[in-house]
C-alpha atoms as a PDB file:
ATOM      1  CA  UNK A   1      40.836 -67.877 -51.385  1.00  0.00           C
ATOM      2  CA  UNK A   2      42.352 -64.930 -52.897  1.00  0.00           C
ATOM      3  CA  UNK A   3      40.417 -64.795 -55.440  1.00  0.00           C
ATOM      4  CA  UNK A   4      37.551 -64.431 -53.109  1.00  0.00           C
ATOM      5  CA  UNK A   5      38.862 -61.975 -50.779  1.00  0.00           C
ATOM      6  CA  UNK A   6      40.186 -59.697 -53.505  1.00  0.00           C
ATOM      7  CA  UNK A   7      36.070 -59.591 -55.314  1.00  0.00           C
ATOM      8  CA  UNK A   8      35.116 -59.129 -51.601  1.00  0.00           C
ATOM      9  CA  UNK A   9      37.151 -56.048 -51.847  1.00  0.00           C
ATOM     10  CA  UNK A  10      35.900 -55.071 -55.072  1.00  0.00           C
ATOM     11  CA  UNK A  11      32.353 -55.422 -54.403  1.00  0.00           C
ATOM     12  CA  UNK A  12      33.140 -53.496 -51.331  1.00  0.00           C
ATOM     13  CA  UNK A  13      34.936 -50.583 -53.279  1.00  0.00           C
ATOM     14  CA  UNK A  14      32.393 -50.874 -56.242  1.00  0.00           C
ATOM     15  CA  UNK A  15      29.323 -50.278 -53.438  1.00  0.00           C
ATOM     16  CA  UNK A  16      31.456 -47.075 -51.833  1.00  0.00           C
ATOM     17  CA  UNK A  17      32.487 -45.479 -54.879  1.00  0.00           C
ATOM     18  CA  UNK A  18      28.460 -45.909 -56.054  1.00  0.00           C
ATOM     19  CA  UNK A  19      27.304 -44.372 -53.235  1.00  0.00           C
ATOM     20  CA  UNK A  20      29.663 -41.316 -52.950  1.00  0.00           C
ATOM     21  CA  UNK A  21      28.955 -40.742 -56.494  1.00  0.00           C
ATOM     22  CA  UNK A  22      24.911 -40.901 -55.789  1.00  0.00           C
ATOM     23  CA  UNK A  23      25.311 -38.340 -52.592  1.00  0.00           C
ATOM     24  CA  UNK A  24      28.016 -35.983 -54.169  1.00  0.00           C
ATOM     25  CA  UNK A  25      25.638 -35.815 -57.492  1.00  0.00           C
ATOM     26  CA  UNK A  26      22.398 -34.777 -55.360  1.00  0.00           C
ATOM     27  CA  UNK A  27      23.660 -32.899 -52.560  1.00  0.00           C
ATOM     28  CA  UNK A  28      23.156 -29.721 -54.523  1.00  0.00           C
ATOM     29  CA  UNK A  29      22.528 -28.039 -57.903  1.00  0.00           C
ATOM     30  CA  UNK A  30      23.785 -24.712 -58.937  1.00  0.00           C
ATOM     31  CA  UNK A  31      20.414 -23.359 -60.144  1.00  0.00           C
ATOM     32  CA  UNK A  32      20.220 -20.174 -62.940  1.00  0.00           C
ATOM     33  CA  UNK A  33      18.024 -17.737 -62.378  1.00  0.00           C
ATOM     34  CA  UNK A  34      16.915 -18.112 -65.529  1.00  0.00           C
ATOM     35  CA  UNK A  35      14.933 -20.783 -64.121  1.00  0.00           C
ATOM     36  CA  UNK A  36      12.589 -18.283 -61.892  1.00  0.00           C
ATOM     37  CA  UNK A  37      10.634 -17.906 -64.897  1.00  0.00           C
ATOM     38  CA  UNK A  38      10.373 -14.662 -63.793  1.00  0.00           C
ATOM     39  CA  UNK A  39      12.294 -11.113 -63.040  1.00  0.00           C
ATOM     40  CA  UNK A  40      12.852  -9.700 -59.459  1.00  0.00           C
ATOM     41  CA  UNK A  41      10.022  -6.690 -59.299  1.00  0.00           C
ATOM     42  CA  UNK A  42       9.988  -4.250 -56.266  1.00  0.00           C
ATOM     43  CA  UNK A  43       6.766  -3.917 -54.122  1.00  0.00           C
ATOM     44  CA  UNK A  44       5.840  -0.833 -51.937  1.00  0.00           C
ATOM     45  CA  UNK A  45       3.014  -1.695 -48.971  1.00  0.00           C
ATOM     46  CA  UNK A  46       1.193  -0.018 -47.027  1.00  0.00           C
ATOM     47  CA  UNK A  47      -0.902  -1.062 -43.868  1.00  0.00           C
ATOM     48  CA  UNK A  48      -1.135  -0.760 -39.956  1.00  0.00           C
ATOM     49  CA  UNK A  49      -0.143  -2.462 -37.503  1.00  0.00           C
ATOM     50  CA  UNK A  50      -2.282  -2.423 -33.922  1.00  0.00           C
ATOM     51  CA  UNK A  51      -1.128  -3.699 -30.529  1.00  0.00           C
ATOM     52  CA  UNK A  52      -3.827  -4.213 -28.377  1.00  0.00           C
ATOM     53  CA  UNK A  53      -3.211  -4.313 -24.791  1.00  0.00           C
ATOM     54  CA  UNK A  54      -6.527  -3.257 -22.948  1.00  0.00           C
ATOM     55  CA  UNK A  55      -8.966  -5.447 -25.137  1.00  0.00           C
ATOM     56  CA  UNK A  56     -10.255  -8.710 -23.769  1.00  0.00           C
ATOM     57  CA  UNK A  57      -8.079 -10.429 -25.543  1.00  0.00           C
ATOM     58  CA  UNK A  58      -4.533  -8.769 -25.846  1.00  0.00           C
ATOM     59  CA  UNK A  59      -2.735  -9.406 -29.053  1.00  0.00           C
ATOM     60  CA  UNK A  60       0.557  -9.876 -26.959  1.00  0.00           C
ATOM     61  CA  UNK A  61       2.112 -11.172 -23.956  1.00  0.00           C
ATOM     62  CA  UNK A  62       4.875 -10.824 -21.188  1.00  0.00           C
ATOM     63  CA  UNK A  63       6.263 -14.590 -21.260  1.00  0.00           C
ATOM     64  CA  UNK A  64       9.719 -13.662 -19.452  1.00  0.00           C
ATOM     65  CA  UNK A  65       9.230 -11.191 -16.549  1.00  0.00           C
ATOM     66  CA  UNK A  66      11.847  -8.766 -16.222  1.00  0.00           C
ATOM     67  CA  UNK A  67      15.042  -9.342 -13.536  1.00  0.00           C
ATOM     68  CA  UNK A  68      15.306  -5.882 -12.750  1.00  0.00           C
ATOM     69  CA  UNK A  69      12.814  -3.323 -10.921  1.00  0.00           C
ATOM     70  CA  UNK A  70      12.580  -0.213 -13.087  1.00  0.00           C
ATOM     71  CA  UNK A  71      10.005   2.423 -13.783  1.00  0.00           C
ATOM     72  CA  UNK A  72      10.072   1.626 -18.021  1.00  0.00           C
ATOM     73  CA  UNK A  73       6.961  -0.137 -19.141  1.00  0.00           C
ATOM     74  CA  UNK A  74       8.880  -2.836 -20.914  1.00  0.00           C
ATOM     75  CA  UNK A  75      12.144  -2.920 -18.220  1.00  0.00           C
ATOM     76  CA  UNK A  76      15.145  -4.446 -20.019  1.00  0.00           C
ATOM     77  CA  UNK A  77      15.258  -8.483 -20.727  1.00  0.00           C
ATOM     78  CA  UNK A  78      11.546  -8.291 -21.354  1.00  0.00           C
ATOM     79  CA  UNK A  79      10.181 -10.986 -23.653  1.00  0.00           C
ATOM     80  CA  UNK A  80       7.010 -10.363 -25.413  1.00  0.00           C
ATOM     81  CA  UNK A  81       5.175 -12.437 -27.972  1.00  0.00           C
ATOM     82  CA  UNK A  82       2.939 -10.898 -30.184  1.00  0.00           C
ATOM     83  CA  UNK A  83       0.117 -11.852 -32.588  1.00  0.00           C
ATOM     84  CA  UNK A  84      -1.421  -8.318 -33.988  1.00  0.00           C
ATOM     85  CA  UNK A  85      -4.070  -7.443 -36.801  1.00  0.00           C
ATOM     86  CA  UNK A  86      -2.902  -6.004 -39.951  1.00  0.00           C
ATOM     87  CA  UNK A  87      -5.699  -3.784 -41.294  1.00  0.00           C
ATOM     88  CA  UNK A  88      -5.669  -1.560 -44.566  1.00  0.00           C
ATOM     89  CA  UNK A  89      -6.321   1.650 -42.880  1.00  0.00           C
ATOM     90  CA  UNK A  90      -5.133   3.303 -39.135  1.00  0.00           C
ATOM     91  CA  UNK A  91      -8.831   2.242 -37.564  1.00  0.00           C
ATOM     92  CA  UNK A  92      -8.695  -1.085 -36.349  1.00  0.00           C
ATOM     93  CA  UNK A  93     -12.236  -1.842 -37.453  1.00  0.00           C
ATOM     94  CA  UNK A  94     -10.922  -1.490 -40.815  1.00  0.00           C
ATOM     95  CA  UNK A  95     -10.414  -4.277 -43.130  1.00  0.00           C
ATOM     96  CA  UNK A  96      -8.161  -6.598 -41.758  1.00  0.00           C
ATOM     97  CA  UNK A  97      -5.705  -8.216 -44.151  1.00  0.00           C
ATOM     98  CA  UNK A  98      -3.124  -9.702 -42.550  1.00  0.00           C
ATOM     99  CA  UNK A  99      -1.051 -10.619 -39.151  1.00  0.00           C
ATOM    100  CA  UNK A 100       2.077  -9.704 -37.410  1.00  0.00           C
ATOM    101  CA  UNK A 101       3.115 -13.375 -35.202  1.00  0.00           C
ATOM    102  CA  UNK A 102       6.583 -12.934 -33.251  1.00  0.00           C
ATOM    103  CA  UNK A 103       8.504 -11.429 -30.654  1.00  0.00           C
ATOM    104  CA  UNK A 104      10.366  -8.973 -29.180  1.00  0.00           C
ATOM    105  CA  UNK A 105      13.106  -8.404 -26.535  1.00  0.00           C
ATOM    106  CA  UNK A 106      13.817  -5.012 -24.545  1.00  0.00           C
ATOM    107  CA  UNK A 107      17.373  -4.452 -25.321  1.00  0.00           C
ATOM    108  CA  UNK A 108      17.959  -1.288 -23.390  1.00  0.00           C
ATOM    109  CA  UNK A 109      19.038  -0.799 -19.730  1.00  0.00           C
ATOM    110  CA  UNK A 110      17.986   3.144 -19.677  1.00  0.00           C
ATOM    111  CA  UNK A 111      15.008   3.818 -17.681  1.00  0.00           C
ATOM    112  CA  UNK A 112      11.520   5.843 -18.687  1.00  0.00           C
ATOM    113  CA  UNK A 113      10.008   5.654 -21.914  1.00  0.00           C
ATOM    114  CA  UNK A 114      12.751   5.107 -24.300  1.00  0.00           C
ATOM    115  CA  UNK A 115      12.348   2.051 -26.069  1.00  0.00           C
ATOM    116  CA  UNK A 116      14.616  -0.201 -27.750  1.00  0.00           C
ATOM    117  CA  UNK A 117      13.306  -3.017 -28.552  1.00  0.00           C
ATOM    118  CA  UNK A 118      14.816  -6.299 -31.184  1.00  0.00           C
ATOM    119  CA  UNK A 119      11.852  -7.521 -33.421  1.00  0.00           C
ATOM    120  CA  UNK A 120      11.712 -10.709 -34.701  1.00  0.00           C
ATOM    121  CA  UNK A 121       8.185 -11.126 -36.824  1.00  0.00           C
ATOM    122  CA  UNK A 122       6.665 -12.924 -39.468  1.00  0.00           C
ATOM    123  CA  UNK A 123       3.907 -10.819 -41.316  1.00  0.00           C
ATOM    124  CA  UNK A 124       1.188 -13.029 -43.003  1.00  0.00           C
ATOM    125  CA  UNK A 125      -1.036 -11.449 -45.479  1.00  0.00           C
ATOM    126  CA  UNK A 126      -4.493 -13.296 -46.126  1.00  0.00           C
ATOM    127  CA  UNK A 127      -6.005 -11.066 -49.204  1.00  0.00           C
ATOM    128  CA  UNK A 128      -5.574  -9.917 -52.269  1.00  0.00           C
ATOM    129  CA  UNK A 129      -3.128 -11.099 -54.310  1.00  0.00           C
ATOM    130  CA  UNK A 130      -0.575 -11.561 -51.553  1.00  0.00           C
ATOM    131  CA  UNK A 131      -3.162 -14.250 -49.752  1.00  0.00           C
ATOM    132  CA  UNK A 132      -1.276 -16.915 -48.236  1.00  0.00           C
ATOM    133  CA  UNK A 133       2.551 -14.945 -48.801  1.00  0.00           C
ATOM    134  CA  UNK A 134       4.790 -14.030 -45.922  1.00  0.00           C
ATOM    135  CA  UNK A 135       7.144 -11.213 -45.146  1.00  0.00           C
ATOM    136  CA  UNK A 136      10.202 -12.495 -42.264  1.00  0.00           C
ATOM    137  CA  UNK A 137      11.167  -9.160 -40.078  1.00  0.00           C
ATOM    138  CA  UNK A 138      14.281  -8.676 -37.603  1.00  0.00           C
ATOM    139  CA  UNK A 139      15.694  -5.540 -36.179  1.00  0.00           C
ATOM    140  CA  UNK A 140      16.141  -2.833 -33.988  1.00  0.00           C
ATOM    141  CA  UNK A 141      12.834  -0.692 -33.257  1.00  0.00           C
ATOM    142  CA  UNK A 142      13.751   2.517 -31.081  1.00  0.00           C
ATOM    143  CA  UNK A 143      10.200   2.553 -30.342  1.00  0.00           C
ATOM    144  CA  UNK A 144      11.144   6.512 -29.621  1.00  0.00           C
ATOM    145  CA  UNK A 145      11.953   7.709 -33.179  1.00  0.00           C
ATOM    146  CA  UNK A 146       8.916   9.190 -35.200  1.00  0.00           C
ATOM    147  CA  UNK A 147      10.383   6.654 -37.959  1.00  0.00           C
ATOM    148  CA  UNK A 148      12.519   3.486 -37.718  1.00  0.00           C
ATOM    149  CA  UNK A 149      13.833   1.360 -39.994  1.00  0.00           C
ATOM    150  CA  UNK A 150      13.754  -2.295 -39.868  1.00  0.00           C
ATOM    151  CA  UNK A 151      15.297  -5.016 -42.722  1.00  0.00           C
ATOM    152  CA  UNK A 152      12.930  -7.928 -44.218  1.00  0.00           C
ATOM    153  CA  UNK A 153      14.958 -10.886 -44.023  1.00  0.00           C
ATOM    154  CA  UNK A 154      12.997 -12.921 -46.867  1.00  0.00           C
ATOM    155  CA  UNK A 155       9.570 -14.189 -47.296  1.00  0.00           C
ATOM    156  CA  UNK A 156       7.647 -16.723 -49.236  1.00  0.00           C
ATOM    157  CA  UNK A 157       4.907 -17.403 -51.412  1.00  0.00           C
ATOM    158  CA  UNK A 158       4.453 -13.974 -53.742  1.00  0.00           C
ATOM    159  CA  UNK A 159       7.923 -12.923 -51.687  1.00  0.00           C
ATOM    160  CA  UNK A 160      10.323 -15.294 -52.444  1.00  0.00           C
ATOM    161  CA  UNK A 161      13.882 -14.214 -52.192  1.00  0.00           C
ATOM    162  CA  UNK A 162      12.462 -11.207 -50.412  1.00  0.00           C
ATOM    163  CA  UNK A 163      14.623  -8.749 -49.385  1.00  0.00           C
ATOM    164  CA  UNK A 164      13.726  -5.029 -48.401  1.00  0.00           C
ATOM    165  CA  UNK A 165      13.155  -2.537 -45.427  1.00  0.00           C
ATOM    166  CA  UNK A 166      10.538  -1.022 -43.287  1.00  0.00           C
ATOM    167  CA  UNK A 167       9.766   2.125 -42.520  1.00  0.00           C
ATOM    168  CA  UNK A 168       7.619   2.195 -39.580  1.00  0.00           C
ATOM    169  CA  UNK A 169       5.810   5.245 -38.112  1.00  0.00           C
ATOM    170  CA  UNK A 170       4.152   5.620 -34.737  1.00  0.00           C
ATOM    171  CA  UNK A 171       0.036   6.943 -35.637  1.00  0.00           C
ATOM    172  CA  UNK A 172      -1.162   6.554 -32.312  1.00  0.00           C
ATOM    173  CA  UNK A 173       0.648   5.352 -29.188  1.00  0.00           C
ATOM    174  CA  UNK A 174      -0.135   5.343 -25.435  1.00  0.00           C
ATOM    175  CA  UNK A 175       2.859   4.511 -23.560  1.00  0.00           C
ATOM    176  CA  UNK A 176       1.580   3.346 -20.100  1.00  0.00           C
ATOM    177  CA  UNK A 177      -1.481   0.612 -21.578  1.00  0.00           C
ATOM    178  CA  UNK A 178       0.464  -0.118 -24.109  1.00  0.00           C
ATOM    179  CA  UNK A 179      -1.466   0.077 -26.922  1.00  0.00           C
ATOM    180  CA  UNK A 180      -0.339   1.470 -30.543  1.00  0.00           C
ATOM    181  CA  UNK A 181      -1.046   2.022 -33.809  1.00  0.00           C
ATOM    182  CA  UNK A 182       1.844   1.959 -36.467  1.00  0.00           C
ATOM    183  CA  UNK A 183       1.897   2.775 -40.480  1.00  0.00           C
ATOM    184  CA  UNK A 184       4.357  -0.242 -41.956  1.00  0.00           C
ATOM    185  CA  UNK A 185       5.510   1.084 -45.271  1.00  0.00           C
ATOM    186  CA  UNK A 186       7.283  -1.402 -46.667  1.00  0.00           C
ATOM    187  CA  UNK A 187       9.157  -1.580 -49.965  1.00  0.00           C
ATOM    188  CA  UNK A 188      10.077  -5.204 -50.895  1.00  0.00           C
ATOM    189  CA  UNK A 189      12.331  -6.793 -53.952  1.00  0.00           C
ATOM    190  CA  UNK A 190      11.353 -10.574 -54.384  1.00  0.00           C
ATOM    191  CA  UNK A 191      10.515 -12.872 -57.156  1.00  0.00           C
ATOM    192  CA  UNK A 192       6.638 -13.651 -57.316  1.00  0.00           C
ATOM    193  CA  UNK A 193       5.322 -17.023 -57.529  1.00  0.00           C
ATOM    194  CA  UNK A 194       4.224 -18.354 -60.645  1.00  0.00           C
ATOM    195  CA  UNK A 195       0.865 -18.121 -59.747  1.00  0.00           C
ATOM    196  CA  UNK A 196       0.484 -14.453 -58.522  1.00  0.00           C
ATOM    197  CA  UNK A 197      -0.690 -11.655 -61.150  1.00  0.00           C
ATOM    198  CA  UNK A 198       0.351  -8.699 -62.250  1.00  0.00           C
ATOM    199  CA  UNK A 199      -1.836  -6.496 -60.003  1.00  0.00           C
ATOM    200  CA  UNK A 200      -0.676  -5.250 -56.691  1.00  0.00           C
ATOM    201  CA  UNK A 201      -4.266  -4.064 -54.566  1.00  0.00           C
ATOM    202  CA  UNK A 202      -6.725  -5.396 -51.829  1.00  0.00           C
ATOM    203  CA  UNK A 203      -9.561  -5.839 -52.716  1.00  0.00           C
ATOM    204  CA  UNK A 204     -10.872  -2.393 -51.161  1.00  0.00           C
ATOM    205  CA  UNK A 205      -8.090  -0.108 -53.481  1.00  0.00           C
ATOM    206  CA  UNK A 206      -4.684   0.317 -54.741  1.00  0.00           C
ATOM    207  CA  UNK A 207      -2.792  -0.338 -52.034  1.00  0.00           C
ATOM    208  CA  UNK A 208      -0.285  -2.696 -52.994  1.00  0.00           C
ATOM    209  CA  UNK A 209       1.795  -0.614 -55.646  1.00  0.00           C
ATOM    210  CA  UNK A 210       4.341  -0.469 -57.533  1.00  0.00           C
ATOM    211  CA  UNK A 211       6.601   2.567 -57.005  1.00  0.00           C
ATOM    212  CA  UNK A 212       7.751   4.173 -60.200  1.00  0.00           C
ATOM    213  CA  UNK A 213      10.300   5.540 -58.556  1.00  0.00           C
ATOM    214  CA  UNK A 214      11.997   3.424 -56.984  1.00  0.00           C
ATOM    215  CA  UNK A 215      12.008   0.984 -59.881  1.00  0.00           C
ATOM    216  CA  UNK A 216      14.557   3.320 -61.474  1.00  0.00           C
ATOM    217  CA  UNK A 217      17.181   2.906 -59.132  1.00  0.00           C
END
């Protein structure tokens, strides 16, 4: 009998010391990386962003109405979710090669026109060489400002490990409909995929570059 009980206990300890081993050896991997195949390049773009308010269909939405009266446009604790064309030049007949999906919150209680706002926003590019990559954006946007500055928070595809900023610049804004034109500059370091190239343009021109410059910092 205690012969029995004590290989009981053994088979017991044998199974729990197997299986601690088995999740403690593939719970993670320290990865080198080496293994990228690849070194971490920087990437300037540069396209426009539209939000279009008075078209048929609007390329946002109120979802949360505002719990305070106030004479702003967007009164504080707004929620808007956005889906917006990318194109390659201000027009927004140009060609389109991307879109901006997300959301933003009004974060300020001042009245009037001066707009904070918190951006949350996935940019999806579908040409070129960048077809099928994504760009993750959050930050303050003091709509205000003839430039802000926003952080990119990763990405994937051709921007994995992404990490960068944005420098975003008001073209052509009308404050009461709501609709706007923005230039997104964005400079971006990330590892491309394996299966991207070595050029950085739409199909229509060089606008997906390499910045000499910057490289050297």
């Amino acid at each position: 009998m205690a012969m029995a009980k004590f290989q009981t206990c053994l088979s017991i300890f044998f199974v729990t010391f197997l299986f601690t081993s088995l999740v403690s050896a593939t719970f993670y991997q320290n990865i080198s990386p080496d293994q990228l195949r690849s070194r971490e390049k920087l990437t300037h773009l540069r396209f426009y962003f539209h939000e279009l308010i008075t078209n048929e269909k609007p390329s946002l939405i109120i979802i949360d109405p505002p719990k305070v009266m106030s004479n702003s446009p967007l009164p504080f604790g707004s929620m808007v979710v956005i889906e917006d064309p990318l194109t390659i030049g201000p027009d927004v007949e140009s060609k389109r090669i991307g879109k901006a999906q997300g959301f933003y919150l009004s974060a300020t209680q001042r009245a009037g026109l001066d707009l904070e706002i918190v951006m949350g926003m996935t940019l999806t590019f579908f040409e070129g060489e960048f077809n099928g990559s994504t760009l993750c954006v959050l930050g303050r946007n003091e709509i205000i400002n003839p430039v802000r500055e926003m952080p990119i928070i990763g990405g994937t595809g051709a921007f994995r490990f992404a990490r960068g900023f944005v420098l975003a610049r008001s073209v052509k804004v009308d404050y009461h409909k709501g609709d706007a034109t923005v230039e997104y500059n964005i400079y971006v370091y990330h590892y491309p995929s394996t299966t991207s190239s070595s050029h950085h343009h739409f199909n229509e021109g060089l606008h997906f570059m390499s910045d000499p410059i910057l490289n050297k910092i």
